[in-house]
C-alpha atoms as a PDB file:
ATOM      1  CA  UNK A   1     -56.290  -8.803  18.339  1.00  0.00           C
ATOM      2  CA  UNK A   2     -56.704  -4.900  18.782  1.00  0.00           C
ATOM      3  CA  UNK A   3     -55.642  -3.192  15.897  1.00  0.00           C
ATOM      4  CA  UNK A   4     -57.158  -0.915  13.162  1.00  0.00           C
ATOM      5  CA  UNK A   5     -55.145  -2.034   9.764  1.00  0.00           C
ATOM      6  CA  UNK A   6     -54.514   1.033   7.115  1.00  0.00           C
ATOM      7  CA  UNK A   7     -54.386  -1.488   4.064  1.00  0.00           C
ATOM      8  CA  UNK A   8     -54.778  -0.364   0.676  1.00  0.00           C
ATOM      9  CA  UNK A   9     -58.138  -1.120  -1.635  1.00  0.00           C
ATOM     10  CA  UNK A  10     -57.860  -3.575  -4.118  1.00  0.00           C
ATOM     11  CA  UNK A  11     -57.540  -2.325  -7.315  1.00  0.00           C
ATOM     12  CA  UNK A  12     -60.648  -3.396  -8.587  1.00  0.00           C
ATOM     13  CA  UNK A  13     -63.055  -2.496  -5.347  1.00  0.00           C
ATOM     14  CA  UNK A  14     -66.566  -2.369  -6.254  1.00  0.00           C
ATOM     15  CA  UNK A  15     -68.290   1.378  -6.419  1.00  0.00           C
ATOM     16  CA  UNK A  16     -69.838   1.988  -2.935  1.00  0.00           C
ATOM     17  CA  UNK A  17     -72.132   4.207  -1.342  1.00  0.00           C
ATOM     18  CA  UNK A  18     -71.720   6.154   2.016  1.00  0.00           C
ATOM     19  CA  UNK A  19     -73.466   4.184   4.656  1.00  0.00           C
ATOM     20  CA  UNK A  20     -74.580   7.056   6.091  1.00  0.00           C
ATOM     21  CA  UNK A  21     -77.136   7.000   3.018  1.00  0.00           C
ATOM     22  CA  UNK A  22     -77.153   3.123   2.661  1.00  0.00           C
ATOM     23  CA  UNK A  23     -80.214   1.919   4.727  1.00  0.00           C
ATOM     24  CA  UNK A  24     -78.945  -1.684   3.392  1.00  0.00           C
ATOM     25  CA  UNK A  25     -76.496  -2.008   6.135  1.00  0.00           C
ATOM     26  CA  UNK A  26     -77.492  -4.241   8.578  1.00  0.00           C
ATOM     27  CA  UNK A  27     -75.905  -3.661  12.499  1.00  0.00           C
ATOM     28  CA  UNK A  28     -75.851  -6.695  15.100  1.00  0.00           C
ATOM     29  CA  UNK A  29     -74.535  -7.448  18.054  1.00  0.00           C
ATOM     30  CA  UNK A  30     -74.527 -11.164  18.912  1.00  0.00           C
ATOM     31  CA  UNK A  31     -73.245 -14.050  21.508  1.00  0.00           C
ATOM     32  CA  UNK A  32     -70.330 -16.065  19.707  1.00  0.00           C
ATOM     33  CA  UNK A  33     -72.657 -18.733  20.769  1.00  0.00           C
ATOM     34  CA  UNK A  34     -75.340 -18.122  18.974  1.00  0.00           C
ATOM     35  CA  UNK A  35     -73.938 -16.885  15.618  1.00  0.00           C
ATOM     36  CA  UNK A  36     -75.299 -19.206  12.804  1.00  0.00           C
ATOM     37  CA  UNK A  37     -72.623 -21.003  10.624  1.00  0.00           C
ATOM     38  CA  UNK A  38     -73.160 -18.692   7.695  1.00  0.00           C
ATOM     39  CA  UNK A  39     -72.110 -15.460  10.129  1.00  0.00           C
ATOM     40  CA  UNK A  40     -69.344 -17.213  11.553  1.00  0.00           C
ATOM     41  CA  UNK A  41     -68.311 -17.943   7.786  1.00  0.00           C
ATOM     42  CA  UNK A  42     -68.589 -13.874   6.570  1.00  0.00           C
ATOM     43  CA  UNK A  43     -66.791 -12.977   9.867  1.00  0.00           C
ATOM     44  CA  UNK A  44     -63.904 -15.670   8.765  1.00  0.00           C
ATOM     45  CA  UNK A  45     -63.885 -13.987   5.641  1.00  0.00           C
ATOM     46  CA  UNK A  46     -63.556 -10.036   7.237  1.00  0.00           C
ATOM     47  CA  UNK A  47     -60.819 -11.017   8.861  1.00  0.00           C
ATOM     48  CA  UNK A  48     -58.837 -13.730   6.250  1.00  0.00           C
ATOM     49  CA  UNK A  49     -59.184 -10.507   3.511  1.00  0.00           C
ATOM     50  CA  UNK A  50     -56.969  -8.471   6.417  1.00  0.00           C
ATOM     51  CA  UNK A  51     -54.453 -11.209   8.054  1.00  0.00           C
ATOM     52  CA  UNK A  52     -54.341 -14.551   6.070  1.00  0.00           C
ATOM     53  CA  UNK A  53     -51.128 -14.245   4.164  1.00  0.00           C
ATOM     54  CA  UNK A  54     -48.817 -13.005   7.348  1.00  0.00           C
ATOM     55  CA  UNK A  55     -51.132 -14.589  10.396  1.00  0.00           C
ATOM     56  CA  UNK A  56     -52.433 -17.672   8.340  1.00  0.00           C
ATOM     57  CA  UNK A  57     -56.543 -18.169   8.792  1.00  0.00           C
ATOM     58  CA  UNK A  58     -58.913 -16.644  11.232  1.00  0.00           C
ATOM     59  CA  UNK A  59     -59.481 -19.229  14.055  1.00  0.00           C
ATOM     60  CA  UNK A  60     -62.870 -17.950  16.442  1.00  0.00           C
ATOM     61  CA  UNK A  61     -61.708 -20.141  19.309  1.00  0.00           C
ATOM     62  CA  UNK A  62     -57.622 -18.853  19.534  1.00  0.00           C
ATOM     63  CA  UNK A  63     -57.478 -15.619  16.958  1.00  0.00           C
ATOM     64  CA  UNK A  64     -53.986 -15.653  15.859  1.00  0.00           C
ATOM     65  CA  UNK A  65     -53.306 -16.965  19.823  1.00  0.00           C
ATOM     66  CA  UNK A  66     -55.621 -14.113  21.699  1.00  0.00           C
ATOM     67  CA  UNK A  67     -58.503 -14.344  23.588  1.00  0.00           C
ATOM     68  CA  UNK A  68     -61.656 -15.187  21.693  1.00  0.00           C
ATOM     69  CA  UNK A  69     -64.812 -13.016  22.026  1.00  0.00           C
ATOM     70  CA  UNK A  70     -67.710 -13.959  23.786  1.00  0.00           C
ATOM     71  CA  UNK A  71     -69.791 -11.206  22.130  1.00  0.00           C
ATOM     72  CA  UNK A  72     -69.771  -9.826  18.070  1.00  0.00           C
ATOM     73  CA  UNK A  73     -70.864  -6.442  17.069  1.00  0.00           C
ATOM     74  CA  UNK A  74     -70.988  -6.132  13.220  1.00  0.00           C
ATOM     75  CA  UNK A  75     -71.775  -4.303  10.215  1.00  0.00           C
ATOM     76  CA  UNK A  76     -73.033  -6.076   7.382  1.00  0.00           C
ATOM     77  CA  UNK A  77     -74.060  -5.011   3.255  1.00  0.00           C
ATOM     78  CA  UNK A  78     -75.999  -7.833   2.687  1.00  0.00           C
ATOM     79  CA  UNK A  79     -74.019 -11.074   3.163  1.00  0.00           C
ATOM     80  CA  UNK A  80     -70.484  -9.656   3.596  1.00  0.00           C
ATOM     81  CA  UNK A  81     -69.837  -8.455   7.411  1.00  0.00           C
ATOM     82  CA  UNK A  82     -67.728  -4.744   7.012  1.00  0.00           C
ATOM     83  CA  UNK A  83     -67.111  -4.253  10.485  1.00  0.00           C
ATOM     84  CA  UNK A  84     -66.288  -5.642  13.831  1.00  0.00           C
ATOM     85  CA  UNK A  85     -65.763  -5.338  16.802  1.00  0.00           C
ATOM     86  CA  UNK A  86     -65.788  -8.520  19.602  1.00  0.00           C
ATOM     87  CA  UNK A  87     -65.169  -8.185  23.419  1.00  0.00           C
ATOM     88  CA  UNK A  88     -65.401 -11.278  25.996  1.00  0.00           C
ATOM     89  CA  UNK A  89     -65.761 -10.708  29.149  1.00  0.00           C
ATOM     90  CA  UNK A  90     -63.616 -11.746  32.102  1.00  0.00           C
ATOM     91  CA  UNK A  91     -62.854 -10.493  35.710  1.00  0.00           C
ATOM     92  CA  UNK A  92     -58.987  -9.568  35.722  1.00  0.00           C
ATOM     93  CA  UNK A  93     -56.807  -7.892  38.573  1.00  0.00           C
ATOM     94  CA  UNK A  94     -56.195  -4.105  38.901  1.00  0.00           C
ATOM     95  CA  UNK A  95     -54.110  -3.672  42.090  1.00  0.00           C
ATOM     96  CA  UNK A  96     -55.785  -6.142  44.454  1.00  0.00           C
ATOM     97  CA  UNK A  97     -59.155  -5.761  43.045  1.00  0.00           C
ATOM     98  CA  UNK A  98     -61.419  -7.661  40.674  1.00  0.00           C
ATOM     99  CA  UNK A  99     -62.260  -5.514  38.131  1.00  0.00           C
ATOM    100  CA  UNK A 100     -64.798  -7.382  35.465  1.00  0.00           C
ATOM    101  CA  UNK A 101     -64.008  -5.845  32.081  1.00  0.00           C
ATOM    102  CA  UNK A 102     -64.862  -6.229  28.520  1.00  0.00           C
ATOM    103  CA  UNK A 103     -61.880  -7.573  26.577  1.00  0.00           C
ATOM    104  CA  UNK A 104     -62.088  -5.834  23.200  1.00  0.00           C
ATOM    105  CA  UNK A 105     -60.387  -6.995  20.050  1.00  0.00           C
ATOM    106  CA  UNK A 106     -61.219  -7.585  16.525  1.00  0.00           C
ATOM    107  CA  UNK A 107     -61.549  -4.042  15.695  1.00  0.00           C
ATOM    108  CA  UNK A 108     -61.696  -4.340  11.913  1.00  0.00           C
ATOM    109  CA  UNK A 109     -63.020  -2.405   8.541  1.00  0.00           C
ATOM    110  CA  UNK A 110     -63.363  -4.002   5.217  1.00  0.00           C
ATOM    111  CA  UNK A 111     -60.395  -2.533   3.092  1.00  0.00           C
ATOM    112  CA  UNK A 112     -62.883  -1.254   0.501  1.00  0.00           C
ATOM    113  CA  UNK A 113     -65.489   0.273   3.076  1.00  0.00           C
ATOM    114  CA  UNK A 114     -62.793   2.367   4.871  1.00  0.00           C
ATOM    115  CA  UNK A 115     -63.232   6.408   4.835  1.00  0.00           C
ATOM    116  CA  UNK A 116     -66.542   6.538   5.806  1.00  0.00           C
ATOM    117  CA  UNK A 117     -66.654   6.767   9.760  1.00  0.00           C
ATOM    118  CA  UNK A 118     -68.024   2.626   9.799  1.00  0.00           C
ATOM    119  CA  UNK A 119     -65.121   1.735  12.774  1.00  0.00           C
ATOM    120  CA  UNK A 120     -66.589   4.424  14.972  1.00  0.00           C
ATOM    121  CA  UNK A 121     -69.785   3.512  13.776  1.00  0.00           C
ATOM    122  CA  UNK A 122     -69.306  -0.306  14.851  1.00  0.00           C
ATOM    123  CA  UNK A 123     -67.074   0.545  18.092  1.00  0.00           C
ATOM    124  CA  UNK A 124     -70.381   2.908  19.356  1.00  0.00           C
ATOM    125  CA  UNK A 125     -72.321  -0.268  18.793  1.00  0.00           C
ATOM    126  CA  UNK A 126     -70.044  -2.466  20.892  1.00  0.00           C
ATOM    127  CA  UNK A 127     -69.928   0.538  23.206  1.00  0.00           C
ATOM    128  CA  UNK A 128     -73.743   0.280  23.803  1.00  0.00           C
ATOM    129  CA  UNK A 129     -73.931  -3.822  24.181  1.00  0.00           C
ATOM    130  CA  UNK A 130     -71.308  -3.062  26.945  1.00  0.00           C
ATOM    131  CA  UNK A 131     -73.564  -0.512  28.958  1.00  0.00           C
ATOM    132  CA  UNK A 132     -76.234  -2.676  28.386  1.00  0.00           C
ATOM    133  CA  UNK A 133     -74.373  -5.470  29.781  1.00  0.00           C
ATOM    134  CA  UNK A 134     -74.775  -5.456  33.564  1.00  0.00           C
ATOM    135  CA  UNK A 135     -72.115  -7.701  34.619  1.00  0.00           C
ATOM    136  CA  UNK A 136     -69.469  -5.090  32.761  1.00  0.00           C
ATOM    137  CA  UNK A 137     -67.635  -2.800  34.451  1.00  0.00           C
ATOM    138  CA  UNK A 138     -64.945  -1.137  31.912  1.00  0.00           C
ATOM    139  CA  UNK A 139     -64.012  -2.023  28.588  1.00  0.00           C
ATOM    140  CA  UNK A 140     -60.411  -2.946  28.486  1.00  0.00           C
ATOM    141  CA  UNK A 141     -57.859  -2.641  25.164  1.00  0.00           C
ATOM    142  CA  UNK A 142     -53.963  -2.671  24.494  1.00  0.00           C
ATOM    143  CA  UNK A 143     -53.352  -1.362  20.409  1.00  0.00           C
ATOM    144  CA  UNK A 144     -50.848  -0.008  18.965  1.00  0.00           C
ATOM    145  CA  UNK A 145     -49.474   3.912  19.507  1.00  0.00           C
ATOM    146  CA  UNK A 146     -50.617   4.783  15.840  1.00  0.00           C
ATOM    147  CA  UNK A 147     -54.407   4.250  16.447  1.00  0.00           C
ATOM    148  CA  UNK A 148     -54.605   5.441  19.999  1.00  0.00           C
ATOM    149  CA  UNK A 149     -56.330   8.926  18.716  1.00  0.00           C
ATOM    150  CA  UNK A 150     -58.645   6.684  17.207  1.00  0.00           C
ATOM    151  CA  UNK A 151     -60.091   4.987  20.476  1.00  0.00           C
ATOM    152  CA  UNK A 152     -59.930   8.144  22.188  1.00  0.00           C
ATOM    153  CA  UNK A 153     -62.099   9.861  19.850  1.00  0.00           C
ATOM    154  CA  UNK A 154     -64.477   7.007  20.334  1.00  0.00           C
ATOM    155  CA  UNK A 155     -64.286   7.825  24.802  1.00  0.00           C
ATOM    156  CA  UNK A 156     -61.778   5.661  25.482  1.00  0.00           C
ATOM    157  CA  UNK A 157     -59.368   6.623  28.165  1.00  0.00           C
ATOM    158  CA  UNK A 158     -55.625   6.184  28.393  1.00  0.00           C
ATOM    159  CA  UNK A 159     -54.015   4.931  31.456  1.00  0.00           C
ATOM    160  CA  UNK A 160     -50.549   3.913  32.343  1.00  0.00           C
ATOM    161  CA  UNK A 161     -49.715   0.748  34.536  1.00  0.00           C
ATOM    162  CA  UNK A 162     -47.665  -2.583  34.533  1.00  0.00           C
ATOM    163  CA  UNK A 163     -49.522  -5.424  32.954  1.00  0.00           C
ATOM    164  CA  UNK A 164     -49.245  -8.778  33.016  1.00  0.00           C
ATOM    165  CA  UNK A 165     -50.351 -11.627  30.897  1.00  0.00           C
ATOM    166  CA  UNK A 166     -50.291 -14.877  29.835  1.00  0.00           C
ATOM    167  CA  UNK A 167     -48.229 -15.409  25.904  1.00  0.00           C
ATOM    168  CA  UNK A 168     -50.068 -15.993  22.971  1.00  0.00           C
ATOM    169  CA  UNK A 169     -47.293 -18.426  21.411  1.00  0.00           C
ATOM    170  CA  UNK A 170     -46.249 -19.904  25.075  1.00  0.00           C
ATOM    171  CA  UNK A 171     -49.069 -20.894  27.236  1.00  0.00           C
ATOM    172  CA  UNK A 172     -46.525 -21.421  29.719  1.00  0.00           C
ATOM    173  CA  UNK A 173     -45.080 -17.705  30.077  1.00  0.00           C
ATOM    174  CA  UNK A 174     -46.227 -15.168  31.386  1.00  0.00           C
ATOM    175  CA  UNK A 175     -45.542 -11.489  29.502  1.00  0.00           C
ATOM    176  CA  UNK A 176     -45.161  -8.305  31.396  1.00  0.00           C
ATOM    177  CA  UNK A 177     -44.968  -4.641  29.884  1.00  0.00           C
ATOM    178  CA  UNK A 178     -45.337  -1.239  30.997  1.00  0.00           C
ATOM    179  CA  UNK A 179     -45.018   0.418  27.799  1.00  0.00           C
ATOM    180  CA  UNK A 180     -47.811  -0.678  25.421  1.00  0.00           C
ATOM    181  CA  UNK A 181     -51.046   1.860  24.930  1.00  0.00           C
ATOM    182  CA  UNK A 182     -53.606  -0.038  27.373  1.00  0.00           C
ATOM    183  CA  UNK A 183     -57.195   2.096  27.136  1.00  0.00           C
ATOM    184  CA  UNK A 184     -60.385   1.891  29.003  1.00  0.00           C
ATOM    185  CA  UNK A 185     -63.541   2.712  28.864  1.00  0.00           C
ATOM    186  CA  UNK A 186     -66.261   3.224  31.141  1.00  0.00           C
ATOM    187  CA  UNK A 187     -69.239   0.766  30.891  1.00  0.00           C
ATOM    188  CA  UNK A 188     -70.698   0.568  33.910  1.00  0.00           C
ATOM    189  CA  UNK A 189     -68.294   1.411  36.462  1.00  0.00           C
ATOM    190  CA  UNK A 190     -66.489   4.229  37.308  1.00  0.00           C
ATOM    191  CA  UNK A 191     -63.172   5.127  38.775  1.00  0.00           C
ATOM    192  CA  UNK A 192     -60.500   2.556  37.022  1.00  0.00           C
ATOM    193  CA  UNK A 193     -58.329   1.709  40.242  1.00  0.00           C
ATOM    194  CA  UNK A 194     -54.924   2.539  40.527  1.00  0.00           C
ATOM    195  CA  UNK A 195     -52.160  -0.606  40.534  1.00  0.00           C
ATOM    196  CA  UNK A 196     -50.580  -3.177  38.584  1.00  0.00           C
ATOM    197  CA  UNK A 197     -52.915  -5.012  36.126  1.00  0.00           C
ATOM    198  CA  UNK A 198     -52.873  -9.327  35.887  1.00  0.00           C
ATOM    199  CA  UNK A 199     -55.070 -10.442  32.764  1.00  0.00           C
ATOM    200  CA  UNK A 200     -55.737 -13.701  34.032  1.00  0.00           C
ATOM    201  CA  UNK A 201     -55.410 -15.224  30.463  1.00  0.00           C
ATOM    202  CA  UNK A 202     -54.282 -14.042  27.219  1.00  0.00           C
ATOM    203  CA  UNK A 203     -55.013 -10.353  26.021  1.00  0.00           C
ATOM    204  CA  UNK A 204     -57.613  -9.545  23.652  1.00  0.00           C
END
């Protein structure tokens, strides 16, 4: 689920600190398969606090029916993860090709640690795990028009082609749309080739 949410602080958020200046903040970036119980419980948390009352409750293995992520990058103030970003990787279609991307979704900030640059901050670290990943070719994203400035200020590129995936509510159906904001960045290949794009699953 690619999105960056605008929701308001609570009324009663706790004072906080600039992370800049906040060496408590821990960053990570971690296989889903190796995240311990009490990580998978914070990240449940992150993203319950954003989407529970009009998606229902987090679910790692289907997120509110997209694709899961194989890899977590997170910022944490002590127990409580603040940031997120996940990606899995898969090889989809571009035009005849195989193009092995970085499916990136999850992009979230804690409502009361927004304002202070930590989705940039957490989207860098993501960035990085996908350079170092060799098998990675291009990260790969569909959002929403409103936050495309964001990913672009963060080097992701905005191209324009026919997709096609499989539904999130229908496994059976297969969705196709030319209109969405799809974005991709650069990991380790270069040149994103020209054609219509096939998912091979459900997006991110």
């Amino acid at each position: 689920m690619t999105d960056r949410s605008h929701a308001a602080q609570g009324t009663h958020a706790p004072a906080r600190r600039d992370p800049a200046l906040d060496d408590g903040l821990d960053l990570a970036v971690v296989e889903h398969r190796m995240l311990p119980a009490v990580q998978l419980t914070a990240l449940s948390d992150l993203f319950d606090t954003e989407y529970a009352e009009t998606h229902g409750r987090w679910n790692p293995d289907r997120p509110y029916g997209y694709s899961p992520a194989d890899v977590h990058a997170t910022i944490s103030s002590g127990a409580t993860v603040i940031a997120h970003v996940g990606f899995q990787r898969r090889s989809i279609d571009v035009g005849g090709h195989d193009v092995m991307v970085a499916g990136t979704g999850g992009v979230l900030v804690h409502p009361e640690w927004r304002g202070f640059g930590l989705g940039r901050r957490v989207m860098a670290l993501a960035q990085r795990a996908m350079r170092d990943d060799t098998a990675v070719d291009f990260g790969y994203l569909g959002c929403r028009e409103a936050v495309v400035a964001f990913y672009e200020t963060c080097g992701w590129r905005r191209i324009h082609a026919r997709e096609s995936h499989v539904s999130i509510s229908v496994a059976a159906e297969t969705m196709t749309s030319d209109g969405g904001p799809i974005l991709v960045y650069a990991a380790g290949g270069s040149g994103w080739p020209s054609g219509e794009i096939d998912l091979r699953g459900t997006p991110w």
